[in-house]
C-alpha atoms as a PDB file:
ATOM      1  CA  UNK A   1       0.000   0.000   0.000  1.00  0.00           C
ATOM      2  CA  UNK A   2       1.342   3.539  -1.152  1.00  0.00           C
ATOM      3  CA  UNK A   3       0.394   6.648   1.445  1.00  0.00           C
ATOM      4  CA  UNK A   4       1.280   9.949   1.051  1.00  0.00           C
ATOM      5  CA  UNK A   5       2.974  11.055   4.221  1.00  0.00           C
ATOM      6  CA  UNK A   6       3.970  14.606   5.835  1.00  0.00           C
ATOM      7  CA  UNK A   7       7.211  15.326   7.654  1.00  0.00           C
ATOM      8  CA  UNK A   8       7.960  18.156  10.139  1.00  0.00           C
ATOM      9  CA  UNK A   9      11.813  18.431  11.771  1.00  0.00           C
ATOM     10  CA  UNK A  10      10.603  20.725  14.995  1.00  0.00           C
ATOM     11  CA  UNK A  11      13.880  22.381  15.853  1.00  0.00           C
ATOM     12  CA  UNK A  12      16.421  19.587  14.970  1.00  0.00           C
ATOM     13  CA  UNK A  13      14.787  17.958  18.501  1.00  0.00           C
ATOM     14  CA  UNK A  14      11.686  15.728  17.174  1.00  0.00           C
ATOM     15  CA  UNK A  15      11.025  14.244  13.381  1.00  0.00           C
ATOM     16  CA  UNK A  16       6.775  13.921  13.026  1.00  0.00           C
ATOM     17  CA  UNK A  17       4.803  12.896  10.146  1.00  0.00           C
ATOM     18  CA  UNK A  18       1.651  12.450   9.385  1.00  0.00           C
ATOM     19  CA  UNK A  19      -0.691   9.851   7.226  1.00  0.00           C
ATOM     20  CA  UNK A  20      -3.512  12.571   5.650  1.00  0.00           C
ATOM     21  CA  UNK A  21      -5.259   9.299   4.244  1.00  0.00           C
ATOM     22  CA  UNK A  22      -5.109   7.910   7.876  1.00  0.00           C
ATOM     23  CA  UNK A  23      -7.282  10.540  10.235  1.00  0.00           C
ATOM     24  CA  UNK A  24      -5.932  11.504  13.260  1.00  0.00           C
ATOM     25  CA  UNK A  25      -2.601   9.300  12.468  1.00  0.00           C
ATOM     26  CA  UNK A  26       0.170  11.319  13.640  1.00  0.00           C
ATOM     27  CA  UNK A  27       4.061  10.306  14.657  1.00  0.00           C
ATOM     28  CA  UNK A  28       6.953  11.671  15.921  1.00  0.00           C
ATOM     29  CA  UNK A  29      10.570  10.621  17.193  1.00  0.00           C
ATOM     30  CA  UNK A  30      14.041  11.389  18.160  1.00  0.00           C
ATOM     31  CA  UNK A  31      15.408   9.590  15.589  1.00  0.00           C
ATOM     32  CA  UNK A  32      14.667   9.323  11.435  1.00  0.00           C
ATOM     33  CA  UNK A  33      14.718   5.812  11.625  1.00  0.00           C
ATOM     34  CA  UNK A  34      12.542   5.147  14.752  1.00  0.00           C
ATOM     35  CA  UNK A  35       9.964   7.263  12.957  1.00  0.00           C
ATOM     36  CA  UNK A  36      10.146   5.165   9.871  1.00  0.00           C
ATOM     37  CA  UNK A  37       9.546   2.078  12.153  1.00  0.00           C
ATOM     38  CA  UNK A  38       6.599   3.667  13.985  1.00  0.00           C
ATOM     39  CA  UNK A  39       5.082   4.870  10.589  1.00  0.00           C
ATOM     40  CA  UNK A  40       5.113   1.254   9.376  1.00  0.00           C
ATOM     41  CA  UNK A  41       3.533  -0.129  12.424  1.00  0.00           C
ATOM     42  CA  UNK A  42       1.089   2.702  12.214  1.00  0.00           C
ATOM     43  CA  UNK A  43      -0.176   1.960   8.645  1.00  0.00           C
ATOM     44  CA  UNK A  44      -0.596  -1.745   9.093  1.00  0.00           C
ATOM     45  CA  UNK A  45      -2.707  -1.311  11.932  1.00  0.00           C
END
């Protein structure tokens, strides 16, 4: 499954992104990678 996704870098602190075709669906993380993890897990829920 392809999803358009949104990413945010708030002050070099916290990476969050968002899933518009997933309501409410909203992640952030320390790291690049542990948000690409969490967006997975997110979107197969």
């Amino acid at each position: 499954m392809n999803s358009m996704l949104l990413l945010n870098v708030i002050q070099k602190v916290f990476f969050v992104a968002s899933v518009p075709s997933l309501p409410g669906c909203h992640i952030q993380a320390k790291s690049l990678n542990m948000l690409i993890k969490r967006i997975k897990e997110a979107i197969e829920l």
